[in-house]
N, C-alpha and C. Protein backbone atom coordinates (compact mmCIF):
# COMPACT_ATOMS: atom_id res chain seq x y z
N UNK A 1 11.42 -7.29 -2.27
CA UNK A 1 10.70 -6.12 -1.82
C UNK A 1 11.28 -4.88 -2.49
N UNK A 2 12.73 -5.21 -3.02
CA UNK A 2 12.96 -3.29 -3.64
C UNK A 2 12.81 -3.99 -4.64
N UNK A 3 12.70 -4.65 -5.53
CA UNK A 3 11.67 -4.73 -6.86
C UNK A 3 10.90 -4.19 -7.02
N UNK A 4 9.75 -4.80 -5.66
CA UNK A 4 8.39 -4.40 -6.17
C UNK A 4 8.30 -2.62 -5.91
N UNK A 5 9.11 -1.95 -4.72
CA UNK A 5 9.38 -0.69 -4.13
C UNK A 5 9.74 -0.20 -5.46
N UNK A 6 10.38 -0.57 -6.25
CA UNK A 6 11.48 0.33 -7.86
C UNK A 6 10.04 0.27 -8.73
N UNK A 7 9.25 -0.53 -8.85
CA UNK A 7 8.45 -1.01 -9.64
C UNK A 7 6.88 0.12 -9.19
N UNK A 8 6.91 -0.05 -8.06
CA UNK A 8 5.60 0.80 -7.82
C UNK A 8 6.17 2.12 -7.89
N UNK A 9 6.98 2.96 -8.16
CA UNK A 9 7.63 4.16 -8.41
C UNK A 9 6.33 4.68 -9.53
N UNK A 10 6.37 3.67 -10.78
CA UNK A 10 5.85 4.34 -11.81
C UNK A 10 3.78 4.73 -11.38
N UNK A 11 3.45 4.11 -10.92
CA UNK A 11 2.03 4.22 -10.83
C UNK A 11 1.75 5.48 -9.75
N UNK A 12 2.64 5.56 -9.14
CA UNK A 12 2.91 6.42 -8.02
C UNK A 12 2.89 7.79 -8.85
N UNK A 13 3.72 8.03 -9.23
CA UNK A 13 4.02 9.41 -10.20
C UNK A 13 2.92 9.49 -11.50
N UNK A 14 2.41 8.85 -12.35
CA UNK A 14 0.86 8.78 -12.44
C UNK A 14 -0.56 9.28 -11.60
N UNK A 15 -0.21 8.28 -10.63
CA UNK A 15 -1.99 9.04 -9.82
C UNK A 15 -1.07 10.20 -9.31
N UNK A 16 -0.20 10.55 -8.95
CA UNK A 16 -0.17 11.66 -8.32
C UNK A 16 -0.74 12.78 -9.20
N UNK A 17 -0.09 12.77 -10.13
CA UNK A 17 -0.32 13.67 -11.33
C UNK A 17 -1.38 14.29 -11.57
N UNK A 18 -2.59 12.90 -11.35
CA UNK A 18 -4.12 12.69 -11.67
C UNK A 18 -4.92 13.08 -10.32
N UNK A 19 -3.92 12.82 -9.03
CA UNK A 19 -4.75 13.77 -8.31
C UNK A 19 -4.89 14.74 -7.42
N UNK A 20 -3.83 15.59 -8.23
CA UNK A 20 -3.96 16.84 -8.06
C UNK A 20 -3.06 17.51 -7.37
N UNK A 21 -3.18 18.43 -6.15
CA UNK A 21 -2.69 18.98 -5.35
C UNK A 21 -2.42 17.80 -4.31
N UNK A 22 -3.31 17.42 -3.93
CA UNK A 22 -3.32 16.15 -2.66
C UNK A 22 -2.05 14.73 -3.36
N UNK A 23 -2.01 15.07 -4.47
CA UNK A 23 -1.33 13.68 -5.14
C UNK A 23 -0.63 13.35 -4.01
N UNK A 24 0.51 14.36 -4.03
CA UNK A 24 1.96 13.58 -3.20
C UNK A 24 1.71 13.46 -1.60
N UNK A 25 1.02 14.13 -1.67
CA UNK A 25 0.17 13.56 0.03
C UNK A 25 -0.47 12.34 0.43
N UNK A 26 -1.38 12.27 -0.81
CA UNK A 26 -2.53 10.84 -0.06
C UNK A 26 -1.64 9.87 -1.31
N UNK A 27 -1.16 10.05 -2.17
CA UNK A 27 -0.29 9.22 -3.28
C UNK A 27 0.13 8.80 -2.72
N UNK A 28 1.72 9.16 -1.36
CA UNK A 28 2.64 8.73 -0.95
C UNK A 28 1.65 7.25 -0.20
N UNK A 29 1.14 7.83 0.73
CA UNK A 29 0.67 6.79 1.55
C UNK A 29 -0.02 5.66 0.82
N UNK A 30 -0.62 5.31 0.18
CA UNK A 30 -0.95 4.70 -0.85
C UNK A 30 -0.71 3.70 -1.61
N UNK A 31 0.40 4.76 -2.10
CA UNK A 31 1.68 3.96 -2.96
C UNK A 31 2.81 3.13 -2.06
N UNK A 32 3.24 3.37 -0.64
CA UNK A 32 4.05 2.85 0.46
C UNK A 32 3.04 1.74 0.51
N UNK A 33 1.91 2.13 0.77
CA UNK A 33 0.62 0.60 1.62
C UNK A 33 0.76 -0.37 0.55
N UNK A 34 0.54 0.13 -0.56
CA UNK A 34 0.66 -0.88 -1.58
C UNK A 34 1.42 -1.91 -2.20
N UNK A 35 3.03 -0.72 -1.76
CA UNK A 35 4.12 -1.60 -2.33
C UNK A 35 4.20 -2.92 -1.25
N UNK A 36 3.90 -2.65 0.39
CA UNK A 36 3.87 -3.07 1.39
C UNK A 36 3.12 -4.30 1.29
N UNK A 37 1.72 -4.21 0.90
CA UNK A 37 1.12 -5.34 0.21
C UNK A 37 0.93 -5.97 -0.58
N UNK A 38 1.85 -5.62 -1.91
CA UNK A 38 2.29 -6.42 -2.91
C UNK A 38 3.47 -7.43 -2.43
N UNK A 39 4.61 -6.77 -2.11
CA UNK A 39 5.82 -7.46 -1.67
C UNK A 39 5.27 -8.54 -0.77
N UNK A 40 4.39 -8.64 0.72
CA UNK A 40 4.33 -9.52 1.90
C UNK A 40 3.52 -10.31 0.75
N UNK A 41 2.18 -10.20 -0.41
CA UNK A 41 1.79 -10.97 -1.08
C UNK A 41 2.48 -11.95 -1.51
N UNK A 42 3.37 -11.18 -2.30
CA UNK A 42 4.85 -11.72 -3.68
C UNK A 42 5.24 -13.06 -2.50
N UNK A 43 5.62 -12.41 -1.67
CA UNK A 43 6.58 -13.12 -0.19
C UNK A 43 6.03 -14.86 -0.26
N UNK A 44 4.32 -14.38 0.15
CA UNK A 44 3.32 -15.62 0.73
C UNK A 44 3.50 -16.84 -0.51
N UNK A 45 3.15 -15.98 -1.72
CA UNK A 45 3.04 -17.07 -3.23
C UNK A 45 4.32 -17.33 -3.73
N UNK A 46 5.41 -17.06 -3.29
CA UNK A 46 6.64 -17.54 -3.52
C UNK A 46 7.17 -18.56 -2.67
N UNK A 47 6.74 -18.27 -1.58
CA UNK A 47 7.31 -19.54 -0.33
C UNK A 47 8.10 -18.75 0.40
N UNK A 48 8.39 -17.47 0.51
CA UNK A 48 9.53 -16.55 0.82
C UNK A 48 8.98 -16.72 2.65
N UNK A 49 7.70 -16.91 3.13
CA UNK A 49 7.39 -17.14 4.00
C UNK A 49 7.07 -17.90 4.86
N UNK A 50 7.43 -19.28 4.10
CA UNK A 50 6.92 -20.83 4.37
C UNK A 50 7.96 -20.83 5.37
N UNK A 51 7.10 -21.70 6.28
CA UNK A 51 7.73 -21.71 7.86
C UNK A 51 7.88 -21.31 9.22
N UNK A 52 7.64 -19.98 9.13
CA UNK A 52 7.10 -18.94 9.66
C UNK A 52 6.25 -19.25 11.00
N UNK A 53 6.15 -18.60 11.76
CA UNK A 53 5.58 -18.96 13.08
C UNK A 53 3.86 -18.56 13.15
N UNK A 54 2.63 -19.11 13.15
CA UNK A 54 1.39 -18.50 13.33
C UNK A 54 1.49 -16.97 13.81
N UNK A 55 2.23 -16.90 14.68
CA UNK A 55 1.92 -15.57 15.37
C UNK A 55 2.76 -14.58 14.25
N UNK A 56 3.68 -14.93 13.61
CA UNK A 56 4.49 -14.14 12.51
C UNK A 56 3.25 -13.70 11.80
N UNK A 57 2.56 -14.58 11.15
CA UNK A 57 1.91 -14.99 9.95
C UNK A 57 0.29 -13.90 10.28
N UNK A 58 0.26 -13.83 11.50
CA UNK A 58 -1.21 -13.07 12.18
C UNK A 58 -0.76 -11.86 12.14
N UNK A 59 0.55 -11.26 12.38
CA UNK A 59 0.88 -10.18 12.31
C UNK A 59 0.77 -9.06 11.10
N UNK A 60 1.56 -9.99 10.27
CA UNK A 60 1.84 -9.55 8.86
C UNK A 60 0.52 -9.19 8.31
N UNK A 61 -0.34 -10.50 8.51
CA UNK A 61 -2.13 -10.11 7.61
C UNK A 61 -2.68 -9.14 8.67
N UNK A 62 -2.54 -8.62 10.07
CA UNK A 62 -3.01 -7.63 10.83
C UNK A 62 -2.78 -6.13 10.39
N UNK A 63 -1.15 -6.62 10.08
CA UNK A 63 -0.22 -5.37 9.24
C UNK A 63 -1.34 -4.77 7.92
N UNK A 64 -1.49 -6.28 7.02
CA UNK A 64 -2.28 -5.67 5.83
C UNK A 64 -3.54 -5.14 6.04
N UNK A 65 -3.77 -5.38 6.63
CA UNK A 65 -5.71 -5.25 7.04
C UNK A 65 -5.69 -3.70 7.71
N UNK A 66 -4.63 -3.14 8.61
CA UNK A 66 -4.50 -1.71 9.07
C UNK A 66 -4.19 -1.24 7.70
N UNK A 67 -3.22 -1.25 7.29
CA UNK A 67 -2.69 -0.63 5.84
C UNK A 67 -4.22 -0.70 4.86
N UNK A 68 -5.27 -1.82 4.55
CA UNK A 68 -6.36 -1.70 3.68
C UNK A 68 -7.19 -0.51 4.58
N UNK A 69 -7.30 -0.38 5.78
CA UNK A 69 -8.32 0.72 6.45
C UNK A 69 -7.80 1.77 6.13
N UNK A 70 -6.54 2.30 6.30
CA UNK A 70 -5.66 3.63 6.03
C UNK A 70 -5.73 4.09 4.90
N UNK A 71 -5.08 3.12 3.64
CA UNK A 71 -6.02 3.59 2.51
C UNK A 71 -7.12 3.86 2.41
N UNK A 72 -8.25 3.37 3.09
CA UNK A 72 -9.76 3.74 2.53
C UNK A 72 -10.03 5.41 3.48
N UNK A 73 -9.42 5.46 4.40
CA UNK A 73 -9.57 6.37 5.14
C UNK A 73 -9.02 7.20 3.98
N UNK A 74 -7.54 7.38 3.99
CA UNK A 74 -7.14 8.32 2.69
C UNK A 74 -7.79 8.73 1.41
N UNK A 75 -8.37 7.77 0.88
CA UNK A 75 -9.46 7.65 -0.06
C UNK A 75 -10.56 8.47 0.06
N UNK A 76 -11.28 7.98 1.39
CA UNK A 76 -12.46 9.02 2.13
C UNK A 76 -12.05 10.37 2.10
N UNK A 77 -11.15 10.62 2.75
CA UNK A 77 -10.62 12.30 3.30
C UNK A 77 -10.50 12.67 1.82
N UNK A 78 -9.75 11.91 1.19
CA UNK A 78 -9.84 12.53 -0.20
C UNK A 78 -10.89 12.90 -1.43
N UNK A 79 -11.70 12.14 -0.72
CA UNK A 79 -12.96 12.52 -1.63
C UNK A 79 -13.85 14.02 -1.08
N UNK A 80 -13.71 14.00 0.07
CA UNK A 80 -14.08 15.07 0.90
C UNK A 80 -13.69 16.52 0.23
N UNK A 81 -12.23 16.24 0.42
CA UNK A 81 -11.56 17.60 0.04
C UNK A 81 -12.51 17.91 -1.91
N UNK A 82 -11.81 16.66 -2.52
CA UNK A 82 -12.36 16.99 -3.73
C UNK A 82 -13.69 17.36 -3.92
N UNK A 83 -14.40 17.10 -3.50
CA UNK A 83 -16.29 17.59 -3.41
C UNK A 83 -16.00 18.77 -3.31
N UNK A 84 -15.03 19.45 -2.60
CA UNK A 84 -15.54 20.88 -1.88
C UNK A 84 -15.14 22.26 -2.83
């Protein structure tokens, strides 16, 4: 997980760049959800999670699925502002 955390640094400082004033605002969150769902991914296709209890396993994909709405919400609000 601080791999992928050191690793998503760079794309992070990119879109921010690209968008704008809001970058380090809706960037941060974004870039955290992402690293968040790369790493529990990395986790699943490695075996890092094999074993694990159902109810572990419901959590974690509940975890991702709030984190995919939050982004789109961020996304939304952000398109908002930019229109205006």
């Amino acid at each position: 997980m601080g791999e992928a955390h050191f690793i998503c640094q760079i794309p992070y400082g990119i879109g921010a760049f690209y968008l704008g004033t809001l970058g380090t605002t809706v960037g941060w969150g974004v870039n955290i959800g992402m690293t968040l769902i790369v790493a529990a991914s990395l986790g699943f296709a490695l075996g890092d999670w094999k074993g694990i209890s159902r109810y572990a396993t419901n959590t974690i994909l509940t975890g991702i699925v709030i984190i995919i709405v939050g982004i789109g919400i961020l996304a939304y609000a952000n398109s908002l502002v930019a229109s205006s």
